[in-house]
Protein backbone atom coordinates (compact mmCIF):
# COMPACT_ATOMS: atom_id res chain seq x y z
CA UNK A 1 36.86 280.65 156.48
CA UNK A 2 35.16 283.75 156.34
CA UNK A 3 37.33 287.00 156.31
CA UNK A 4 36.80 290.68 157.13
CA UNK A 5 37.20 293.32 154.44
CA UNK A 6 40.67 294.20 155.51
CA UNK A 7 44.15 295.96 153.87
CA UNK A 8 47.83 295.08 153.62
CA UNK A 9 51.23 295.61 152.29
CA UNK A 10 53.11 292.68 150.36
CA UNK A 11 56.89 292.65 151.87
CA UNK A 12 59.65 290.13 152.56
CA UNK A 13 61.68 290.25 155.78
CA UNK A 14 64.86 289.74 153.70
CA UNK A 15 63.36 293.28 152.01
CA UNK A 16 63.44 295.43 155.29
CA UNK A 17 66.56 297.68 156.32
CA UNK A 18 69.69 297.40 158.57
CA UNK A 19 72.84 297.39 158.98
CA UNK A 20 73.61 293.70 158.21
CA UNK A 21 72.93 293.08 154.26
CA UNK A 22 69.85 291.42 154.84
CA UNK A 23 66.44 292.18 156.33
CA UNK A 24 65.94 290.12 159.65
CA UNK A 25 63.32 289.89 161.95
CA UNK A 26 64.15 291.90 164.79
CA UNK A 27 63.68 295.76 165.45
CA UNK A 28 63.42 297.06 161.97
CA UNK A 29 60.69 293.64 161.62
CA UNK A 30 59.48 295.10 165.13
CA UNK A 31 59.03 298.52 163.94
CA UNK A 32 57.79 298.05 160.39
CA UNK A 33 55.13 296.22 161.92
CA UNK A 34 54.07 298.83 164.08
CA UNK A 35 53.79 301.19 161.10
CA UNK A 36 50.84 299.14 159.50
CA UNK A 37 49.29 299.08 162.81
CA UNK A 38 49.74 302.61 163.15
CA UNK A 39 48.75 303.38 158.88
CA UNK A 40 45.13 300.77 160.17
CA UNK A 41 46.30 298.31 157.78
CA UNK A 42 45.55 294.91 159.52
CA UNK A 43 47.66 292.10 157.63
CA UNK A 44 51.22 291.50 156.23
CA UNK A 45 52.43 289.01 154.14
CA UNK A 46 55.34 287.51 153.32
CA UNK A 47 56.92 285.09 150.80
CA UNK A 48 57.50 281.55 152.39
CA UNK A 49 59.94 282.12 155.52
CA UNK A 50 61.70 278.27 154.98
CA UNK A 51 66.02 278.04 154.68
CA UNK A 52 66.98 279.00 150.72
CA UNK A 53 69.13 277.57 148.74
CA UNK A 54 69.81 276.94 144.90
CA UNK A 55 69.08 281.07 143.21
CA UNK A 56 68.47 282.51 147.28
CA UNK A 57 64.62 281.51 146.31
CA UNK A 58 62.07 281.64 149.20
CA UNK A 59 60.50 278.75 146.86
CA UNK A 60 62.57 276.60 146.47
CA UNK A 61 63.82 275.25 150.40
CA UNK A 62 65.92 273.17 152.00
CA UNK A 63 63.11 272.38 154.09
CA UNK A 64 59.26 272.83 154.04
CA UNK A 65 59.37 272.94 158.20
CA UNK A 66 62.44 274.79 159.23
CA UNK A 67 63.23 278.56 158.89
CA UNK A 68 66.04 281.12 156.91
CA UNK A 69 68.72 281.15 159.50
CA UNK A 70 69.74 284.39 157.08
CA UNK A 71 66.36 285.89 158.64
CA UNK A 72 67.74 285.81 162.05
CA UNK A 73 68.59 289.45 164.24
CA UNK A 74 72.08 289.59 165.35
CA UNK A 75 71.37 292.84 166.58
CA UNK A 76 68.90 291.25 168.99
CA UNK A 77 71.43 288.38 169.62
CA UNK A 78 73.16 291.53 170.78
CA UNK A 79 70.70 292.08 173.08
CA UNK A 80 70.15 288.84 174.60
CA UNK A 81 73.95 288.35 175.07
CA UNK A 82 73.72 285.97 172.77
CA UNK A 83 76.62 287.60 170.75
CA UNK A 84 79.54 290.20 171.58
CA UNK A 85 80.07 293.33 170.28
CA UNK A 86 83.42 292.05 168.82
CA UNK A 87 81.47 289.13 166.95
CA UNK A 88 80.26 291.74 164.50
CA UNK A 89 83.05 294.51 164.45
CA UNK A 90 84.19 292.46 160.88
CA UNK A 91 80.54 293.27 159.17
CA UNK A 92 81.62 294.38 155.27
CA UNK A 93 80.35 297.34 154.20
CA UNK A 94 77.24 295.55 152.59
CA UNK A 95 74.91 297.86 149.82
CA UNK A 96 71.92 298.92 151.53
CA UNK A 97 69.63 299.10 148.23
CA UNK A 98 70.04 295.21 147.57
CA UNK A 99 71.19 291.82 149.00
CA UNK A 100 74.17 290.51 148.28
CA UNK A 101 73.86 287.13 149.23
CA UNK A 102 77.26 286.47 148.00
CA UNK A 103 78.17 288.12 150.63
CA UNK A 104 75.93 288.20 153.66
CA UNK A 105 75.75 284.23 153.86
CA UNK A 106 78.94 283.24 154.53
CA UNK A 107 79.29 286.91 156.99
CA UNK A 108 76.09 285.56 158.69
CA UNK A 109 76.71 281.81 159.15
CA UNK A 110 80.11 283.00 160.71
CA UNK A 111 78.31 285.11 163.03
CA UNK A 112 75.58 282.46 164.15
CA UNK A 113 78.22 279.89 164.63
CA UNK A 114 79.86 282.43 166.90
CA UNK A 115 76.72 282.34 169.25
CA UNK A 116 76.20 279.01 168.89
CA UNK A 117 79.69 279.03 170.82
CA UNK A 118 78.44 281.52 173.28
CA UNK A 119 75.05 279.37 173.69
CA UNK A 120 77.20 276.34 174.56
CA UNK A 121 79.86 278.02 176.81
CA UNK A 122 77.85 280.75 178.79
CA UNK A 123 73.72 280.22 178.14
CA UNK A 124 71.79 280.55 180.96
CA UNK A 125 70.18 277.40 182.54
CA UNK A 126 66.92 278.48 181.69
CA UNK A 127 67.87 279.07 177.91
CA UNK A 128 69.15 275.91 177.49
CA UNK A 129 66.04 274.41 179.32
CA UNK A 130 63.83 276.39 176.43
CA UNK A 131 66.01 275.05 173.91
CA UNK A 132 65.70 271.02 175.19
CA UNK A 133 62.33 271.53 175.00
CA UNK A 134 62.42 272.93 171.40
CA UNK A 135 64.08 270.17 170.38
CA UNK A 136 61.55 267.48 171.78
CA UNK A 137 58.35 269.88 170.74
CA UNK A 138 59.46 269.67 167.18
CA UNK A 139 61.35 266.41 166.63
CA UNK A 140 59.24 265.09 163.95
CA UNK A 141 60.99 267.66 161.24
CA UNK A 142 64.06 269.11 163.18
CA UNK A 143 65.91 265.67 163.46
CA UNK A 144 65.87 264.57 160.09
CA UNK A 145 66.51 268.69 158.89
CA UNK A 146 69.31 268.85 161.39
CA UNK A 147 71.23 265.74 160.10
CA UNK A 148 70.35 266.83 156.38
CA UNK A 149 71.98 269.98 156.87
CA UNK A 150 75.01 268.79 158.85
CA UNK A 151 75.91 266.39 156.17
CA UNK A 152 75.30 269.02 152.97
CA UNK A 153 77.90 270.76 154.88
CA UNK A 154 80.57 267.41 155.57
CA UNK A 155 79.49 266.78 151.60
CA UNK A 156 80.79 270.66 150.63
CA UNK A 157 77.00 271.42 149.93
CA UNK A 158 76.27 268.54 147.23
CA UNK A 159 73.22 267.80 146.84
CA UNK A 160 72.01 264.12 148.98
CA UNK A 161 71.88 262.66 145.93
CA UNK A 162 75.53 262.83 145.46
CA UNK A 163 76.39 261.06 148.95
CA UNK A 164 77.91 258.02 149.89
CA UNK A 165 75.07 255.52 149.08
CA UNK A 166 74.20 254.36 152.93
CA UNK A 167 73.59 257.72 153.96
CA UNK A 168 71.99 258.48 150.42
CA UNK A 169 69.50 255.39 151.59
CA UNK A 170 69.09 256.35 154.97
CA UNK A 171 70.77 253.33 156.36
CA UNK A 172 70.12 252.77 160.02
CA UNK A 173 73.98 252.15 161.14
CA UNK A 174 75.51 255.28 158.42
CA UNK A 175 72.65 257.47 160.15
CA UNK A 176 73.93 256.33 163.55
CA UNK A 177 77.57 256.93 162.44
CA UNK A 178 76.66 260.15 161.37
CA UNK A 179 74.92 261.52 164.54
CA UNK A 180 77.93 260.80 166.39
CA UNK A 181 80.37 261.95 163.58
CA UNK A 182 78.83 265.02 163.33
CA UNK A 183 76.78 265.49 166.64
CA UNK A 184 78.53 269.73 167.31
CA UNK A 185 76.98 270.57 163.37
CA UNK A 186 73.57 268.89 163.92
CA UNK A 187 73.06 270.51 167.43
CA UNK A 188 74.36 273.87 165.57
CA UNK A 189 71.22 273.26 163.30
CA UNK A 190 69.00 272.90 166.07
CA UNK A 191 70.30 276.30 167.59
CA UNK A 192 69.63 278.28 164.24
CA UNK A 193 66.81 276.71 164.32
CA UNK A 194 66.21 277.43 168.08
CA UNK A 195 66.55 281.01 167.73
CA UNK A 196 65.12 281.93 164.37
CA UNK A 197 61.71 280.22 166.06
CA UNK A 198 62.27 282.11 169.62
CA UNK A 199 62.98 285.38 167.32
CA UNK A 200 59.91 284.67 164.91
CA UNK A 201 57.64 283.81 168.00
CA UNK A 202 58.31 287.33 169.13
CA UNK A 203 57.51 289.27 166.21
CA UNK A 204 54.42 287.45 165.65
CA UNK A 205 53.03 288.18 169.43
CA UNK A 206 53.98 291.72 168.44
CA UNK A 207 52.26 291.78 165.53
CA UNK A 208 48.89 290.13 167.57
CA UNK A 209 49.22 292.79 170.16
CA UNK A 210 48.99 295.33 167.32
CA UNK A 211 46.24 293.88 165.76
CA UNK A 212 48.01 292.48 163.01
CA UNK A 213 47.57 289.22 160.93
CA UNK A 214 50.05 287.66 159.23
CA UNK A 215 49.64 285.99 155.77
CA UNK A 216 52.36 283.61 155.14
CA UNK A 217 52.97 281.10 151.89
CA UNK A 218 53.07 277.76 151.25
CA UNK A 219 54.84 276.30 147.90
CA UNK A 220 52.96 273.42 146.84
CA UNK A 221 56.26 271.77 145.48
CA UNK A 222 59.13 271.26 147.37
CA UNK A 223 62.75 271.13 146.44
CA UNK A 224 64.39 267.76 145.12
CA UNK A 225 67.50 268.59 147.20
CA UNK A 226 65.37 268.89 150.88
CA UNK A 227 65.36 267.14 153.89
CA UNK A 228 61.74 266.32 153.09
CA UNK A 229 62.51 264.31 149.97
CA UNK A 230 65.29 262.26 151.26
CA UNK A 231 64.08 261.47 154.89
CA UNK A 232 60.45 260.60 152.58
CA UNK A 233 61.42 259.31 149.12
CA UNK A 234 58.52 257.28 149.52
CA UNK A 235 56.11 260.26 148.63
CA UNK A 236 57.67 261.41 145.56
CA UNK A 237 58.71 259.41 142.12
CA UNK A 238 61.84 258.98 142.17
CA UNK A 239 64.31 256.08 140.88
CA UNK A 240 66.33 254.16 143.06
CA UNK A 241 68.74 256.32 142.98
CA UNK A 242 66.84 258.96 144.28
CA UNK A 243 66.50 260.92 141.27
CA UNK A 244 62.66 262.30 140.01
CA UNK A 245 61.41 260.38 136.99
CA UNK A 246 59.05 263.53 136.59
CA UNK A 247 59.18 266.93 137.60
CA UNK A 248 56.76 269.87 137.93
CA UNK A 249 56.36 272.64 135.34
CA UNK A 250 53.64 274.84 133.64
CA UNK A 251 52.91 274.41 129.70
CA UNK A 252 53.98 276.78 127.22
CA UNK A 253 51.78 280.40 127.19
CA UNK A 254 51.79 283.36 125.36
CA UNK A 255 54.48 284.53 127.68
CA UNK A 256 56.94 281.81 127.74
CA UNK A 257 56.78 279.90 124.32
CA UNK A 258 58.38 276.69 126.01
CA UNK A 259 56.22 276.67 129.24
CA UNK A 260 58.45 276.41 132.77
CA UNK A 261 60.72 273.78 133.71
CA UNK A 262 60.67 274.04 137.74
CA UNK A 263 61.66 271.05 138.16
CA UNK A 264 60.76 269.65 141.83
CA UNK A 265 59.77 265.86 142.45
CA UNK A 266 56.03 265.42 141.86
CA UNK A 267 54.35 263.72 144.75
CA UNK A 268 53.04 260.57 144.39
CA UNK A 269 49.08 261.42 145.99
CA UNK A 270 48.05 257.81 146.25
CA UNK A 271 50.97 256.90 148.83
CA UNK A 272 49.88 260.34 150.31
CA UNK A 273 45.75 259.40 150.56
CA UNK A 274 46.33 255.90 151.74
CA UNK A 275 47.41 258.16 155.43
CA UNK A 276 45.16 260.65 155.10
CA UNK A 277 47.24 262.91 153.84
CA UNK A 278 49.35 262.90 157.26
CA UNK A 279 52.46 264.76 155.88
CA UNK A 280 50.56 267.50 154.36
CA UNK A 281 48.70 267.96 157.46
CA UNK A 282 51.61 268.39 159.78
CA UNK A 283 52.87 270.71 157.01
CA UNK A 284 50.01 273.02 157.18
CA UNK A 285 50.20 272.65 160.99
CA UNK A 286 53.66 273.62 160.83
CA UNK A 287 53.08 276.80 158.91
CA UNK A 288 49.50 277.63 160.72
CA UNK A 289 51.86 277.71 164.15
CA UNK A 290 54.07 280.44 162.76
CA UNK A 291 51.38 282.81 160.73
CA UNK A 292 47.56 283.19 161.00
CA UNK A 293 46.69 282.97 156.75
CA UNK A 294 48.31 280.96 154.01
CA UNK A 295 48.80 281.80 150.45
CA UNK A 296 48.31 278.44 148.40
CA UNK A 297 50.69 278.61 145.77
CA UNK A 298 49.97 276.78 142.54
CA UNK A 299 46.35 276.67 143.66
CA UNK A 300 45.17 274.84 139.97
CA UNK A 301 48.05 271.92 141.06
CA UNK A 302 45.54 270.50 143.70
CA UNK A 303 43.03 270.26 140.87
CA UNK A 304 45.41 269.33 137.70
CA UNK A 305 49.26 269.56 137.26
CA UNK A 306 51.63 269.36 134.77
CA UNK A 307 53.98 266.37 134.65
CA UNK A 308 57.46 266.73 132.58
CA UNK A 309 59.41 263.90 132.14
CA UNK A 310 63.02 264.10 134.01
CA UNK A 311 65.06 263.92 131.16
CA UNK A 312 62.76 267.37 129.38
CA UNK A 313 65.13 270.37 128.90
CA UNK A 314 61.94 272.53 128.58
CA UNK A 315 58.13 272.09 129.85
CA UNK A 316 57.14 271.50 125.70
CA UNK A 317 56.48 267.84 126.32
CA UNK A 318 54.50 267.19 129.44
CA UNK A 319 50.81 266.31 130.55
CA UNK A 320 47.79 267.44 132.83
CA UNK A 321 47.19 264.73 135.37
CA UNK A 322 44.74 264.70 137.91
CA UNK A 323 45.96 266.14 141.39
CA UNK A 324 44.47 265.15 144.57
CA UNK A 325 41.03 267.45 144.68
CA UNK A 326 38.24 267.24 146.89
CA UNK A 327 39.83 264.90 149.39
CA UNK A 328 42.67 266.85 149.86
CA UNK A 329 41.00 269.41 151.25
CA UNK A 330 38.70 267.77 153.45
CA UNK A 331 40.87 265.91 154.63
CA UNK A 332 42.65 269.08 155.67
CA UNK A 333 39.15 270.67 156.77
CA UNK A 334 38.72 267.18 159.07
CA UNK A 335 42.39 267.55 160.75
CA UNK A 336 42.33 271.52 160.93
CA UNK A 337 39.21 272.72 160.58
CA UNK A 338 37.74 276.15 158.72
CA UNK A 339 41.16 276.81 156.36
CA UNK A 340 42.47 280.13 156.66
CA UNK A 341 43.76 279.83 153.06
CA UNK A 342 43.63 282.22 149.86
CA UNK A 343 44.16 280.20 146.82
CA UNK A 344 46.95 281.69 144.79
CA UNK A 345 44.38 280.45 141.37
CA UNK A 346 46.45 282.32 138.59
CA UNK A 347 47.53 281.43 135.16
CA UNK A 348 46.00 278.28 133.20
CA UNK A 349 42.52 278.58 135.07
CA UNK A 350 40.53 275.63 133.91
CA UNK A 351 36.36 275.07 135.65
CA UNK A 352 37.47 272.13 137.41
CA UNK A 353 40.18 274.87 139.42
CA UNK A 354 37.00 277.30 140.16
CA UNK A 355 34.69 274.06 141.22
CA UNK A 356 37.36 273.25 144.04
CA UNK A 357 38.05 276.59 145.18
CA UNK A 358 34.21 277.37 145.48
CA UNK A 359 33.94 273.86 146.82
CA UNK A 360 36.02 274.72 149.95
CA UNK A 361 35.21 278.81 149.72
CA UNK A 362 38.12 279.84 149.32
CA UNK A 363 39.31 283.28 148.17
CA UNK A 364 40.85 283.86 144.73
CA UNK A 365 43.14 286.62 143.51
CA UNK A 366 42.90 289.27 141.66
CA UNK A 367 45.83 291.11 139.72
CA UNK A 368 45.40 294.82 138.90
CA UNK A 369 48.18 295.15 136.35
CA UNK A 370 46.26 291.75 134.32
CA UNK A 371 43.49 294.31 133.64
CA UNK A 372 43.77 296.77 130.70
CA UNK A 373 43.05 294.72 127.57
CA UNK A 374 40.51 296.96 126.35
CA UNK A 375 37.98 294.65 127.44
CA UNK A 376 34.93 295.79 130.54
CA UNK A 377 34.34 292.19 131.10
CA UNK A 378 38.28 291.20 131.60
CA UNK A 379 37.93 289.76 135.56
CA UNK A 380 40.66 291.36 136.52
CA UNK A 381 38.92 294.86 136.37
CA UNK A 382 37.99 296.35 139.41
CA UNK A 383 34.06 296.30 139.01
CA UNK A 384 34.44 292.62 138.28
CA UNK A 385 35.61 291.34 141.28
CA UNK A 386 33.33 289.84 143.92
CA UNK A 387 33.56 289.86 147.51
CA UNK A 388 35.37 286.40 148.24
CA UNK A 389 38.57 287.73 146.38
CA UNK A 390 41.90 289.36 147.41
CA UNK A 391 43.13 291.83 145.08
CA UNK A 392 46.63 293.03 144.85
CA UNK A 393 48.37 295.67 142.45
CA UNK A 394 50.72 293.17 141.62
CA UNK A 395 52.63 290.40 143.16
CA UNK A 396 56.47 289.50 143.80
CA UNK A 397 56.09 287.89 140.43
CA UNK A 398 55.35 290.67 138.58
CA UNK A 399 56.84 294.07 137.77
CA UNK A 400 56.06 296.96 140.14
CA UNK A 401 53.00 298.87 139.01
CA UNK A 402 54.95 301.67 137.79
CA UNK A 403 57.78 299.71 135.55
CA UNK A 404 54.46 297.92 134.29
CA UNK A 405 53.09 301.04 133.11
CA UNK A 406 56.22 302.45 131.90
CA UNK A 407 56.81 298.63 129.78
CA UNK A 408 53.17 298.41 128.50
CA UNK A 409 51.98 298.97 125.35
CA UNK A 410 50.23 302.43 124.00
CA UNK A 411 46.96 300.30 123.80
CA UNK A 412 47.28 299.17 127.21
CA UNK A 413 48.25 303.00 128.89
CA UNK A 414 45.35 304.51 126.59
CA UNK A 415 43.02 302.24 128.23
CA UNK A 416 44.33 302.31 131.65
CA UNK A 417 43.96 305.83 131.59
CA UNK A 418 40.16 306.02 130.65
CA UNK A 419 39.63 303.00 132.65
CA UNK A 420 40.93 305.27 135.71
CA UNK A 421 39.90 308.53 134.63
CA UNK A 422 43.89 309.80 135.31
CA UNK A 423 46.89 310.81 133.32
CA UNK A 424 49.12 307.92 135.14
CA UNK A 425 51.83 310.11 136.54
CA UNK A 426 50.83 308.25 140.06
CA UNK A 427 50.22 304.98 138.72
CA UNK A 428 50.90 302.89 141.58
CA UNK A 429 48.87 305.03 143.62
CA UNK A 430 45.63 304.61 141.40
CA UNK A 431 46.11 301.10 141.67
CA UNK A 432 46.20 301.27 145.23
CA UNK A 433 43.10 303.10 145.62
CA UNK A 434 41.16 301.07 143.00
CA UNK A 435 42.16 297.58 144.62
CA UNK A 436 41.28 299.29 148.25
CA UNK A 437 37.93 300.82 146.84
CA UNK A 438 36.50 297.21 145.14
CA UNK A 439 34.66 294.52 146.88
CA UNK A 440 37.47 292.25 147.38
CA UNK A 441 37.76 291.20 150.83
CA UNK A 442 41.08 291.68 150.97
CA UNK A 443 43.05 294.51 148.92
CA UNK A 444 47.27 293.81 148.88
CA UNK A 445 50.04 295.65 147.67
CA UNK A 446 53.66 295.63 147.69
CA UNK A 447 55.72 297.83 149.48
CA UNK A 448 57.71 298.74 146.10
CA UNK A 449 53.88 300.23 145.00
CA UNK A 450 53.76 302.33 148.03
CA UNK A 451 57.19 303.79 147.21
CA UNK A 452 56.07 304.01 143.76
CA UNK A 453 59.23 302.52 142.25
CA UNK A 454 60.03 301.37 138.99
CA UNK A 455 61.24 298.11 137.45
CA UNK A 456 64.39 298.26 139.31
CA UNK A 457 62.93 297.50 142.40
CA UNK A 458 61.34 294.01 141.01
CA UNK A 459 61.43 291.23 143.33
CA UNK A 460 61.40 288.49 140.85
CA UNK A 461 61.51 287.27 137.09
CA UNK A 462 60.32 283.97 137.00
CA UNK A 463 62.47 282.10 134.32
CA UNK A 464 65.28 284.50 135.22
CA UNK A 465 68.01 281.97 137.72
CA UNK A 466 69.76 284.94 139.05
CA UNK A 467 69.63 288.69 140.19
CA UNK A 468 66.14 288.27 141.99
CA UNK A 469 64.92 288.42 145.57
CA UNK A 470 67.13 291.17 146.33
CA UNK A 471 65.37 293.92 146.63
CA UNK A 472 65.53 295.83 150.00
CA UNK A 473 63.20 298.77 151.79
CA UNK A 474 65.51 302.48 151.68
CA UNK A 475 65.98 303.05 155.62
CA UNK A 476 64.23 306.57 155.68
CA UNK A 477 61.06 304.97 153.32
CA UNK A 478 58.26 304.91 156.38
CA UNK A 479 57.53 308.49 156.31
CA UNK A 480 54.68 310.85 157.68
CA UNK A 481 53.44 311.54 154.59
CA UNK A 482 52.86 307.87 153.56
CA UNK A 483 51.51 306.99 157.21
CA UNK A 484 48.71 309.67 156.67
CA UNK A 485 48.26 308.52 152.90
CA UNK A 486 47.57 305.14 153.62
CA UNK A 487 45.70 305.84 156.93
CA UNK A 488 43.54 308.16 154.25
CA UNK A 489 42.62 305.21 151.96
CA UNK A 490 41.72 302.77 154.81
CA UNK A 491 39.23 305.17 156.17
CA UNK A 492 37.66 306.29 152.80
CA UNK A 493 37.34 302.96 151.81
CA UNK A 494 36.46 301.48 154.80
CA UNK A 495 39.06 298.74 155.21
């Protein structure tokens, strides 16, 4: 698909402010999305908006269909009469600098059962009408996620692997047993589900009335504990216990000596061609419906992957094996048509990677902060890039531009400087302007850039299982003076 040379900002919902620990998607969403409008910045992304679990990672989901039930408003629950006043009187005094999602998740679930309560008792007909039909419309994921959730619950979370063997096998009469066992916690699903859906829709038309496009992300791994893997065991290797025989990783690099362990299933892509790649379609469907661009993560996966055996305690030992190529993507092309996709085509970037994403003309990315190695052909410079690209400062993998700089070796800064002909006191802001001045169809940045933060505002270490995805947006950050600043570079440099 062919893009226009556009600009955005890089920012989680769970990042925004309020009063409830977590950023949600309702007024502050509302607002913050008027402010790009309003700065002539014409996309937002986010990280992928599915139900976390294991480390509060967008990335690794309970479900590659459903949504974060954390994401939901209660403020515009409020609104709808959908809660009381008194349901959220007993909201702790939650930091506003970070998430705690020690204690925001068990706050919030308390909260959304309480409307769930309120849904059943008092709803309106026509609410519960719009909800019937919700659950018919989307049936083909929300019944299996529904059950899978109500059961982690009856199971104290454990993983589905760790269940009673019939429901662990998906046995007609212990699925049967369970739908009527626990039919009040599967329809509670449904209403989370309901409502973060109904919520989401409405930020997205607001977003399209504003102009705004929204570039959302799809994981190409799923997690092992997911409704996904047990209601389709089928499509991954597993044992018959239900337990992966290999698992994804990366090989060892010059930045992590013993490569990374992810460790989701691996899919098994001939079961997946033999249907034309049915429940890949749907998936892209799924996430298509809900934002108007899709990040490819793991791009080079499609192309090659590396295979660990289950029983690795690091990625050392694994293999490149062929991933599904070509017809992947046409069969995608056939079932959706042009692909509104950027391919997320960084780290171990091998020709047969660049021959598939050229195949299908699809836009690569471009890191700022990967630049400064003292050498003018490194890609990642500025006056390397080439049109079909999408450039950001830095991603929600990487440090913020400014705890980069501040990290970085006296090589690196000396060339930086030249490179940009400044001192570096505004770092993040010379990135900004050298990503929005290049060719790159698309120039990104996250929001912590903007503010021109340091390292503690990092959304993520990858290889680091705790502290990350925290970060949140100060209240009073969307200011006059950045409005007119960023307003400034989209009209110089005619994005």
């Amino acid at each position: 698909m062919k893009f226009e040379r556009s600009s955005g900002v890089l920012l989680h919902p769970t990042s925004l402010p309020g009063p409830y620990g977590i950023g949600d998607i309702g007024s502050q969403a509302h607002h913050w999305v008027d402010f790009l409008a309003q700065a002539g910045c014409s996309l937002w992304q986010v990280l992928p908006l599915g139900p976390t679990g294991y480390g509060d990672s967008p990335y690794q989901c309970f479900s590659a269909f459903a949504g974060n039930p954390y994401l939901i408003s209660p403020e515009s629950l409020l609104s709808e009469g959908l809660l009381h006043s008194n349901d959220v009187v007993d909201a702790p005094k939650f930091p506003f600098d970070r998430v705690d999602y020690g204690a925001v998740i068990p706050w919030k679930l308390g909260v959304l059962n309480r409307s769930f309560d309120r849904f059943e008792h008092l709803a309106a007909q026509k609410l519960r009408t719009e909800f019937e039909l919700f659950r018919e419309e989307q049936s083909s994921w929300l019944a299996d996620f529904s059950v899978f959730i109500a059961l982690k619950e009856a199971y104290g979370g454990g993983a589905w692997v760790n269940w009673p063997a019939p429901l662990r096998a998906r046995e007609p009469h212990a699925l049967d047993e369970a739908r009527q066992l626990y039919a009040y916690g599967i329809k509670r699903q449904e209403y989370r589900q309901f409502i973060f859906f109904r919520q989401w829709q409405a930020l997205r038309e607001r977003a399209a009335a504003r102009g705004m496009r929204i570039i959302g992300d799809i994981p190409i791994f799923v997690a092992h504990d997911s409704a996904e893997v047990w209601a389709d065991p089928e499509l991954f290797y597993l044992d018959s216990q239900g337990m992966p025989t290999v698992v994804a990783g990366v090989p060892p690099d010059y930045f992590t000596k013993t490569g990374q362990l992810w460790g989701n299933p691996l899919y098994r892509w001939k079961v997946h061609a033999a249907d034309g790649y049915a429940w890949w379609v749907k998936r892209l469907q799924s996430v298509l419906s809900m934002v108007d661009i899709v990040r490819l993560d793991h791009f080079r996966g499609f192309a090659g992957y590396w295979e660990v055996p289950a029983s690795a305690t690091t990625a050392e030992n694994g293999r490149w094996v062929p991933g599904p190529g070509r017809k992947f993507f046409q069969a995608m092309e056939k079932a959706l048509g042009d692909l509104p996709i950027i391919a997320e085509d960084l780290g171990e970037i091998t020709p047969d990677v660049i021959k598939l994403r050229e195949r299908f003309n699809l836009p690569g990315m471009r890191i700022v902060q990967f630049a400064f190695h003292d050498d003018p052909s490194e890609p990642f410079l500025p006056h390397n890039y080439i049109r079909n690209c999408v450039v950001y400062t830095g991603t929600h993998d990487n440090d913020t531009s400014r705890g980069w700089f501040e990290r970085v070796s006296e090589s690196e800064k000396n060339f930086c400087r030249r490179y940009l002909g400044r001192d570096g006191q505004e770092i993040a802001w010379e990135f900004i302007r050298q990503a929005w001045a290049s060719v790159a169809v698309f120039a990104m940045a996250p929001m912590q850039d903007l503010l021109e933060l340091g390292n503690e505002a990092r959304m993520n270490y990858p290889g680091n299982p705790s502290g990350n995805w925290s970060w949140r947006m100060p209240g009073d950050a969307l200011t006059e003076p950045l409005l007119k600043r960023l307003q400034e570079f989209n009209y110089l440099y005619g994005r």
